[in-house]
Protein backbone atom coordinates (compact mmCIF):
# COMPACT_ATOMS: atom_id res chain seq x y z
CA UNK A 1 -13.93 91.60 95.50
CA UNK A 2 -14.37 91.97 92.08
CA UNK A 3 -14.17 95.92 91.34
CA UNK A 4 -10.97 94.71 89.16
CA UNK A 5 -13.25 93.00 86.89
CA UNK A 6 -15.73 95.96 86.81
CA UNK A 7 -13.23 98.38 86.44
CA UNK A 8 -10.99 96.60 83.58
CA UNK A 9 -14.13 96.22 81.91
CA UNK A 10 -15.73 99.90 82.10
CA UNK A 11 -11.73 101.73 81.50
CA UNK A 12 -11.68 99.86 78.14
CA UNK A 13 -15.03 100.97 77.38
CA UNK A 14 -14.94 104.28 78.80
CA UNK A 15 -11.58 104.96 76.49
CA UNK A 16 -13.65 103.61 73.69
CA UNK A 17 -16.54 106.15 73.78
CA UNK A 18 -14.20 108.74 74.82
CA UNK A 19 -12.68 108.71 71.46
CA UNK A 20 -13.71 111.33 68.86
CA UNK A 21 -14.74 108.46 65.99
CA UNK A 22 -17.00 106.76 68.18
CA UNK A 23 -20.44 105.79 66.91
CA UNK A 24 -21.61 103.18 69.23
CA UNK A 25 -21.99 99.62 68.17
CA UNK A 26 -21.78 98.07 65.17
CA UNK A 27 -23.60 95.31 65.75
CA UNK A 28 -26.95 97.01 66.90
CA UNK A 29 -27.85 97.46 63.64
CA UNK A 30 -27.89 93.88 62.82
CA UNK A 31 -31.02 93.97 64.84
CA UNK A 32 -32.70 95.83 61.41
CA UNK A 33 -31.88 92.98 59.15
CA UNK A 34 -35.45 90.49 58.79
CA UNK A 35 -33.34 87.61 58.10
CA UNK A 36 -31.60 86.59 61.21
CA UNK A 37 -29.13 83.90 59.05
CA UNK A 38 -27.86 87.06 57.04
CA UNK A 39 -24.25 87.41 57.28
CA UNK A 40 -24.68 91.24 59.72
CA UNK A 41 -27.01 88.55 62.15
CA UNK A 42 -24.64 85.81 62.34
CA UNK A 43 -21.45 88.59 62.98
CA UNK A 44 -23.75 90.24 65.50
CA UNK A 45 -24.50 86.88 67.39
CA UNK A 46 -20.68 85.98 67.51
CA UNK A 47 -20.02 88.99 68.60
CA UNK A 48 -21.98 89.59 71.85
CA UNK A 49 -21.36 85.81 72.72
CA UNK A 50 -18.21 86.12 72.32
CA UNK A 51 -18.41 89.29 75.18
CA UNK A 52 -20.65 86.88 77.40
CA UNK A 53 -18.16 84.40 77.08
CA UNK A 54 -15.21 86.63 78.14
CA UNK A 55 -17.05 87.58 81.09
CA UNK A 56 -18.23 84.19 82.25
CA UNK A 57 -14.16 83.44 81.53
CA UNK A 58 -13.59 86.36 83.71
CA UNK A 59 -15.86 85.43 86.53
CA UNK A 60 -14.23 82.13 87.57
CA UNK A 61 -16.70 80.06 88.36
CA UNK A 62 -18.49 82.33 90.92
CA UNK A 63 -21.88 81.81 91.56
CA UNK A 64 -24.10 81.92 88.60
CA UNK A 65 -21.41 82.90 85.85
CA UNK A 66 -23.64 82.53 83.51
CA UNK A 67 -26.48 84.65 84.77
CA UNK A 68 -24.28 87.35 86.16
CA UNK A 69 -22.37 87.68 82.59
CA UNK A 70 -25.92 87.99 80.94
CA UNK A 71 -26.15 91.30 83.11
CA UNK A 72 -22.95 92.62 82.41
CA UNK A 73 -23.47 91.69 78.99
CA UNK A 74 -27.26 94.08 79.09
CA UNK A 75 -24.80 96.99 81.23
CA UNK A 76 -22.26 96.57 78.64
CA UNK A 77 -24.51 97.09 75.73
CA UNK A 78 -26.64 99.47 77.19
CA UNK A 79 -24.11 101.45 77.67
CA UNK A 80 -22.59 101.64 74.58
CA UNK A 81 -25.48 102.44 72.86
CA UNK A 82 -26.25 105.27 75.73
CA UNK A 83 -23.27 106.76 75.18
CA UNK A 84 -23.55 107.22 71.27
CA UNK A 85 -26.61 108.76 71.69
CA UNK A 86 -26.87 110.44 74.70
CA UNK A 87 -23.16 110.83 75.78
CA UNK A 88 -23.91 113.34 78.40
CA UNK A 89 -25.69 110.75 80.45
CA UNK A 90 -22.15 109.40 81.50
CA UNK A 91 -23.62 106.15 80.94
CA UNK A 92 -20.52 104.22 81.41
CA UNK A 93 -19.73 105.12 85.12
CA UNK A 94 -23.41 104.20 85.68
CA UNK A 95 -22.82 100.78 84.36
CA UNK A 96 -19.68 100.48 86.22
CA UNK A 97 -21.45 101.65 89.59
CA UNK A 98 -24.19 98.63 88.08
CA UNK A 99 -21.71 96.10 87.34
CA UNK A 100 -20.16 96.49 90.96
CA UNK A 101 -23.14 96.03 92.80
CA UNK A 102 -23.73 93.12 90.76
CA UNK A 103 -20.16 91.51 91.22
CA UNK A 104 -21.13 92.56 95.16
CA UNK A 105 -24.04 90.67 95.23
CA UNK A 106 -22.54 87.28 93.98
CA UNK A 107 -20.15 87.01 96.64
């Protein structure tokens, strides 16, 4: 039912890690800073809610939106930061494969 939403999702990020300058996230090194009002905290934090938003736009409404965009959000992330590091893992088609199950399971 939702494979469209999975698969939009994990082509744009799958093109992203795919290209030569990518490092991974920005923002995960926000997570260093003590001070979480510092300016790298507060971009960080709009950041990623601004992904769970998307995806709770994207959802419609179906069953927990909320929950379910918190773990596409976790796929999301972990697989960008999988992929920087280890980017043999093909950690993107795992999260994909995740993400549909997921979008299964809230039918």
């Amino acid at each position: 039912m939702f494979d469209y939403l999975a698969d939009a999702v994990f082509d744009y990020l799958a093109e992203q890690v795919g290209d030569e300058a990518f490092r991974g996230c920005a923002f995960v090194i926000a997570a260093e800073v003590p001070d979480p009002d510092r300016p790298p905290m507060r971009w960080a934090r709009t950041n990623k809610r601004g992904l769970h938003d998307a995806f709770v736009r994207m959802l419609g409404g179906i069953g927990d939106s909320e929950a379910i965009a918190d773990q596409l959000c976790i796929l999301y992330d972990g697989a960008l930061a999988t992929s920087a590091i280890r980017p043999q893992a093909g950690a993107v088609e795992l999260a994909r494969r995740m993400a549909r199950s997921i979008l299964d399971a809230s039918k």
